[in-house]
Protein backbone atom coordinates (compact mmCIF):
# COMPACT_ATOMS: atom_id res chain seq x y z
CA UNK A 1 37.00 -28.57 22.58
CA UNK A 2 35.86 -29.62 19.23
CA UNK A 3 31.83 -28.82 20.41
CA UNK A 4 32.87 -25.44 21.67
CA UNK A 5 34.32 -24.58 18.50
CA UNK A 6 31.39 -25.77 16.55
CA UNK A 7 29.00 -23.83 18.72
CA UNK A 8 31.73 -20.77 18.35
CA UNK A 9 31.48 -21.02 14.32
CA UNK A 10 27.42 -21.74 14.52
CA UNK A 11 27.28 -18.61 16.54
CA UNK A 12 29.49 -16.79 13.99
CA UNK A 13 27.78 -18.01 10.85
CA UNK A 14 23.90 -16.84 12.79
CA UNK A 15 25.49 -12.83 13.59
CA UNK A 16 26.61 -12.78 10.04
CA UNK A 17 23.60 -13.70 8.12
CA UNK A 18 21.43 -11.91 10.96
CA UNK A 19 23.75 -8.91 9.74
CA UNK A 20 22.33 -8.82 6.20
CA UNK A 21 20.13 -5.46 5.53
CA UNK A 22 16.58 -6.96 5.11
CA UNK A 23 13.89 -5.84 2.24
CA UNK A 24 11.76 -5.27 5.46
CA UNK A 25 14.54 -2.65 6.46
CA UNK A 26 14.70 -0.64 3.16
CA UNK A 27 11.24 -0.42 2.06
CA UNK A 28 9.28 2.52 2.12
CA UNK A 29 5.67 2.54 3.20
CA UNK A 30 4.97 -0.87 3.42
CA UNK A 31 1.47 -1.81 4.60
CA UNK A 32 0.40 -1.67 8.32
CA UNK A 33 -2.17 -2.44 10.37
CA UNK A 34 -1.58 1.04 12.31
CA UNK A 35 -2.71 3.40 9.34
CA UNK A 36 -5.41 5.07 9.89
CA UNK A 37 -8.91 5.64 7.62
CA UNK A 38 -11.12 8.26 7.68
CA UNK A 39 -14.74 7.24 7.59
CA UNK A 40 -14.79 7.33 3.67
CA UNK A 41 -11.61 5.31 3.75
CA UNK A 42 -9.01 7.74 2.98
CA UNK A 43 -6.04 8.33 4.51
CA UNK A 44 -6.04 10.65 7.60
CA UNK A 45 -3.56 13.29 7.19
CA UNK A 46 -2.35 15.55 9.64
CA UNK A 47 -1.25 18.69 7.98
CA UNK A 48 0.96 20.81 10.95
CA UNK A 49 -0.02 24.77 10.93
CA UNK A 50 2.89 26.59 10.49
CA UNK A 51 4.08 29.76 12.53
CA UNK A 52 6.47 32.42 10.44
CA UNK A 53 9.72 32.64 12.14
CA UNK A 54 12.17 35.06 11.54
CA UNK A 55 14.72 34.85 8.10
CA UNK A 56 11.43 33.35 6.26
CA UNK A 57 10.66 34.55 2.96
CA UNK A 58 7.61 35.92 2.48
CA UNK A 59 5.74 36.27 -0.92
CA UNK A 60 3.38 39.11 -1.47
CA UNK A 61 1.41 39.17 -4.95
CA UNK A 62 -1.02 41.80 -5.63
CA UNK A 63 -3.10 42.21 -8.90
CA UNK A 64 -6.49 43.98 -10.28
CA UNK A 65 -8.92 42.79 -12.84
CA UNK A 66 -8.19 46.83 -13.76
CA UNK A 67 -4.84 47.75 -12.95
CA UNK A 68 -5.93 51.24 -13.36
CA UNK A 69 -7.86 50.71 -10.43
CA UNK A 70 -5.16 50.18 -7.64
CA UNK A 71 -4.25 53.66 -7.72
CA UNK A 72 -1.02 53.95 -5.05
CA UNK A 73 0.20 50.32 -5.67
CA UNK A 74 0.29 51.06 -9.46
CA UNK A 75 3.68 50.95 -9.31
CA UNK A 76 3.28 47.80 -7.83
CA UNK A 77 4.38 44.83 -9.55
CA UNK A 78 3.52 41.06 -8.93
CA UNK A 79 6.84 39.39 -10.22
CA UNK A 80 6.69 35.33 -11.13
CA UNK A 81 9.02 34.61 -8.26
CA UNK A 82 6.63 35.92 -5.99
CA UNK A 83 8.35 39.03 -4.18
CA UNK A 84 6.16 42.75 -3.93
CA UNK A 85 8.88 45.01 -6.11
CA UNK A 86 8.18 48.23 -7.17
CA UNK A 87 9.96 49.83 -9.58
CA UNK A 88 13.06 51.24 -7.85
CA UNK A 89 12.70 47.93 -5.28
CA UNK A 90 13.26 50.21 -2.03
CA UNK A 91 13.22 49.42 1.39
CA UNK A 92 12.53 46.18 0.50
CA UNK A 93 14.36 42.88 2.63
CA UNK A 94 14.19 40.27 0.24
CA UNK A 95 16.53 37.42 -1.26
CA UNK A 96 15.94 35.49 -4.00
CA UNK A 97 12.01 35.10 -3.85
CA UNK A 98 10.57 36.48 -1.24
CA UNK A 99 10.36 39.17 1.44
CA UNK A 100 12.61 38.57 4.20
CA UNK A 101 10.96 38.50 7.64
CA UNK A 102 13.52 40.50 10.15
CA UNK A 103 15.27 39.70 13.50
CA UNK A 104 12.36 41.76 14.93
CA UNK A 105 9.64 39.47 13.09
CA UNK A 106 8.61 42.18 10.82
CA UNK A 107 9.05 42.45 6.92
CA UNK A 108 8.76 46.43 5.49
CA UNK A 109 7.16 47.24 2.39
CA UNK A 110 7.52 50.57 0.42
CA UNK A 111 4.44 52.96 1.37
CA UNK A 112 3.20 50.90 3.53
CA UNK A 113 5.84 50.31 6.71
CA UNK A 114 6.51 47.53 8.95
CA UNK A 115 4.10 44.61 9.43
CA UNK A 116 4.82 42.30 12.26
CA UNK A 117 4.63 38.91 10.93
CA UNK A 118 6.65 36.53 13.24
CA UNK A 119 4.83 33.77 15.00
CA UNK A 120 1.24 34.22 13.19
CA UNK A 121 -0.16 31.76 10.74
CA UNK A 122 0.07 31.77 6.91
CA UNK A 123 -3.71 32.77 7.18
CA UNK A 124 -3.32 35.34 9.76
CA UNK A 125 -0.56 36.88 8.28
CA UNK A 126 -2.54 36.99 4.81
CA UNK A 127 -5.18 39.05 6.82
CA UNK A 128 -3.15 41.36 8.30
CA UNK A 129 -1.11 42.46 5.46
CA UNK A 130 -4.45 43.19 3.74
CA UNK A 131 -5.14 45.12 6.29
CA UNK A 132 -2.40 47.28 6.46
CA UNK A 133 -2.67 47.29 2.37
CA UNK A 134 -6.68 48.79 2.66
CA UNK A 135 -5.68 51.31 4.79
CA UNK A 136 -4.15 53.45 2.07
CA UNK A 137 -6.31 52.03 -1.06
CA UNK A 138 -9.59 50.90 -1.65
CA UNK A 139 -9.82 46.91 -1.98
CA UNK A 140 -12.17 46.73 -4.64
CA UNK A 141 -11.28 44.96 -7.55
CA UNK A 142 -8.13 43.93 -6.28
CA UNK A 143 -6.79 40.33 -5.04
CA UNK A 144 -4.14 40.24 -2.70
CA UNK A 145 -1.88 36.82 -1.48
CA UNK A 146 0.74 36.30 1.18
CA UNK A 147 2.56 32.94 1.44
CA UNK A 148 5.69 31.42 2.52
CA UNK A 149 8.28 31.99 -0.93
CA UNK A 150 8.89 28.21 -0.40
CA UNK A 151 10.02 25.36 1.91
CA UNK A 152 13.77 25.22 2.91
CA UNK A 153 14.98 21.87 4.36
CA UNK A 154 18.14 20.49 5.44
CA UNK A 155 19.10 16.51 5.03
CA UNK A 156 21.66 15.26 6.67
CA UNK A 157 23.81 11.74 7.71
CA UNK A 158 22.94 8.80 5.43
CA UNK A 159 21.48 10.89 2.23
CA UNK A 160 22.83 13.55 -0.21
CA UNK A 161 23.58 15.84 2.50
CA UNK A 162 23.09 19.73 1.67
CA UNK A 163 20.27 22.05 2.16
CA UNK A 164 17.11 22.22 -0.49
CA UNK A 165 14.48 24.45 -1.35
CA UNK A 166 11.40 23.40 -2.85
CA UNK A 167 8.68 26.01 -4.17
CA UNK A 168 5.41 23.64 -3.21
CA UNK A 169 4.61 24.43 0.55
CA UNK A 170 2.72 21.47 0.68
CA UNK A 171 6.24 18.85 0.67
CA UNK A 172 6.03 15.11 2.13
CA UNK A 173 8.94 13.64 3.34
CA UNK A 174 9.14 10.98 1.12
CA UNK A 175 9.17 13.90 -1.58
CA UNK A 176 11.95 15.61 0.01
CA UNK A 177 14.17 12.79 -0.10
CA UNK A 178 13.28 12.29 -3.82
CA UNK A 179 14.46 15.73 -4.30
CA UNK A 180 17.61 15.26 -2.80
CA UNK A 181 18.65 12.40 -4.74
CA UNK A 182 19.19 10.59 -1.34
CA UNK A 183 19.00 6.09 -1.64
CA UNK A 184 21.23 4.40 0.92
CA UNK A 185 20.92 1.10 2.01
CA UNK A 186 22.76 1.60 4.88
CA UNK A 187 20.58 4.38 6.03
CA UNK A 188 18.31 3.47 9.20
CA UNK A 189 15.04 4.40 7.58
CA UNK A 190 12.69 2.77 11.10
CA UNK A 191 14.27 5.68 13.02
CA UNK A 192 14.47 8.94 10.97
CA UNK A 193 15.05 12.05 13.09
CA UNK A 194 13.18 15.25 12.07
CA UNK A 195 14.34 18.72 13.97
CA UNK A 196 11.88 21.26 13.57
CA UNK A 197 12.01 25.29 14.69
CA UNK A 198 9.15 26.90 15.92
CA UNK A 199 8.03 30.27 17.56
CA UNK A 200 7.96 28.65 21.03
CA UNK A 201 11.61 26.50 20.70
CA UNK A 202 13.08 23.53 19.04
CA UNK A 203 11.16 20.01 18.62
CA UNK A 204 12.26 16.69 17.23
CA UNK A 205 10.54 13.25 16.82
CA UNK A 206 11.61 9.95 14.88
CA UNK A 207 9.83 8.19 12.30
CA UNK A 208 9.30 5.08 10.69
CA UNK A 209 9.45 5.67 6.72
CA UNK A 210 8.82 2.05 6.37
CA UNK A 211 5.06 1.84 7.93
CA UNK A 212 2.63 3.10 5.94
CA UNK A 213 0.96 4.57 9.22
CA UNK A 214 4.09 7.44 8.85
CA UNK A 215 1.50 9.18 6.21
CA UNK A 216 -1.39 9.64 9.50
CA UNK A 217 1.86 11.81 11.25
CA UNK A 218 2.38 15.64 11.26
CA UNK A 219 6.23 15.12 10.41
CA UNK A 220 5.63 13.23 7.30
CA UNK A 221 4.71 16.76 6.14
CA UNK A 222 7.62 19.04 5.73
CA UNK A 223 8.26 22.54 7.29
CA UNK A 224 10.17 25.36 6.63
CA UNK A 225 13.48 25.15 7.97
CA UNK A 226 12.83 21.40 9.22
CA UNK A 227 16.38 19.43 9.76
CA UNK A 228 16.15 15.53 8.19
CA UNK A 229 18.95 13.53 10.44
CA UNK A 230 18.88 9.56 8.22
CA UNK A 231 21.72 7.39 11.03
CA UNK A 232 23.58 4.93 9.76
CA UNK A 233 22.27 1.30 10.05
CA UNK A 234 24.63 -0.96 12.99
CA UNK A 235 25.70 -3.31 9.69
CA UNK A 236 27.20 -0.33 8.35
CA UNK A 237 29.78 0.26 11.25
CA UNK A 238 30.18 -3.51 11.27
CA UNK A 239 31.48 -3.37 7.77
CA UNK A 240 28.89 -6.17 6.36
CA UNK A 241 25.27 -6.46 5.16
CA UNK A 242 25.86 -4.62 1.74
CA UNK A 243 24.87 -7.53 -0.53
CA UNK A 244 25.49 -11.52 -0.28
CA UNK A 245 28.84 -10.88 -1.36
CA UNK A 246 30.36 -9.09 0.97
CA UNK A 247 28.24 -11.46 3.91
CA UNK A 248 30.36 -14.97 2.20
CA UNK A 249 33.57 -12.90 2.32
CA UNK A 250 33.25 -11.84 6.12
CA UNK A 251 31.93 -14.92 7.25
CA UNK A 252 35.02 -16.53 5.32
CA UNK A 253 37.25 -14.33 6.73
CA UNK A 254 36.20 -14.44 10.14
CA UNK A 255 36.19 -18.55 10.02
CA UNK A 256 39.47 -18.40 8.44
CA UNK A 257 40.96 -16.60 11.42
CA UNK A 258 39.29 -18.80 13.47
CA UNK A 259 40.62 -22.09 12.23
CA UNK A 260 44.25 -20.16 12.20
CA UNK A 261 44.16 -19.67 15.80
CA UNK A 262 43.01 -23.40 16.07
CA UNK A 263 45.78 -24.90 14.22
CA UNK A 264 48.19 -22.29 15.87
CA UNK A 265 46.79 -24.09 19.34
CA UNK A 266 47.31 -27.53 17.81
CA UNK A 267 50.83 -27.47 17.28
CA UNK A 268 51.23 -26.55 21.18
């Protein structure tokens, strides 16, 4: 009886300590053998194209080395946040910074109509929108730029929950989470679930934000709209692992239970 009880309390003592959240666990972007070089030895980065979906903001800047010279867009105005206003700002979609692409994928602009926007490229969508733009003016000294108004991300689960915008278009994840504030030990950082929005449907993958190999993967780059889901860690539903402290206290509350039930037996 006395063995099986030692082996019971050996076995308890091994699950708690094996319980404690391990540096290993909580580190970001620790070295491994998986990330990949480029021939110069640089890290390979995998930058995803993005497709404009509908409710993106779009900003439109246009400006002229003469601004005498852009003739019907002279009541155009290139405001810092990034949004083509004109002076009374009509028929314009936009919110906060940008020009809002509609539920039938096209943004309007005053003079100039409807441009279909949804599901092309930043690049594309630069192109065409000059295009529709040098059909009623002459391009000549004048610069034209179409980009997203920002990235919009949503964090969820073990993090500062909530929904951020950031105006750099070129956001890692480890930058997002900076943003956000987010540092839980208990969050599961080896399988980090990214849900990302496209043209064509919904994707998702899980990453490992404590490899340095996460940097050679297309979701360590955030995208617009991109959902962050951080799970819990299993010590965290079984109430230990926080620090040393609260490892002695469940291991000496689980062996005082223990040896209750055995001297409850003994007086039998």
């Amino acid at each position: 009886m006395k063995k099986i009880i030692s082996k019971i309390l050996l076995f308890y003592v091994f699950l708690m300590i094996a319980s404690c959240v391990s540096l290993q666990d909580i580190k970001l972007i620790q070295p491994d053998e998986k990330l990949k070089l480029d021939n110069k030895g640089m890290i390979e980065f995998t930058v995803p194209e993005y497709y404009i979906q509908k409710n993106d903001l779009i900003a439109i800047n246009v400006s002229s080395v003469d601004p005498t010279t852009l003739g019907i867009l002279s009541d155009f105005t290139a405001k810092g946040n990034g949004a083509l206003l004109n002076s009374a700002q009509s028929n314009i979609m936009y919110q906060n910074q940008g020009i809002l692409v509609r539920e039938d994928g096209n943004i309007e602009l005053p003079r100039i109509g409807k441009i279909h926007l949804e599901g092309l490229t930043i690049k594309e969508a630069r192109e065409k929108v000059k295009l529709e733009f040098y059909k009623i003016y002459k391009p000549e000294g004048t610069y034209i730029d179409v980009n997203l108004a920002g990235i919009e991300y949503t964090i969820v689960g073990e993090a500062n929950n909530g929904v951020f915008r950031a105006t750099r278009r070129d956001l890692t994840i480890i930058e997002a989470f900076a943003q956000s504030g987010g540092n839980n030990i208990y969050a599961d950082l080896k399988n980090v679930r990214i849900i990302r929005t496209t043209p064509d449907g919904t994707k998702q993958a899980y990453i490992d934000l404590t490899k340095e190999s996460v940097m050679n993967s297309e979701y360590y780059w955030i995208q617009n709209n991109d959902i962050i889901v951080v799970n819990p860690r299993n010590e965290k539903v079984w109430g230990v692992g926080l620090n040393p402290l609260s490892v002695v206290t469940a291991i000496v509350g689980g062996l005082s239970a223990i040896l209750g039930i055995i001297l409850v037996f003994d007086r039998f």
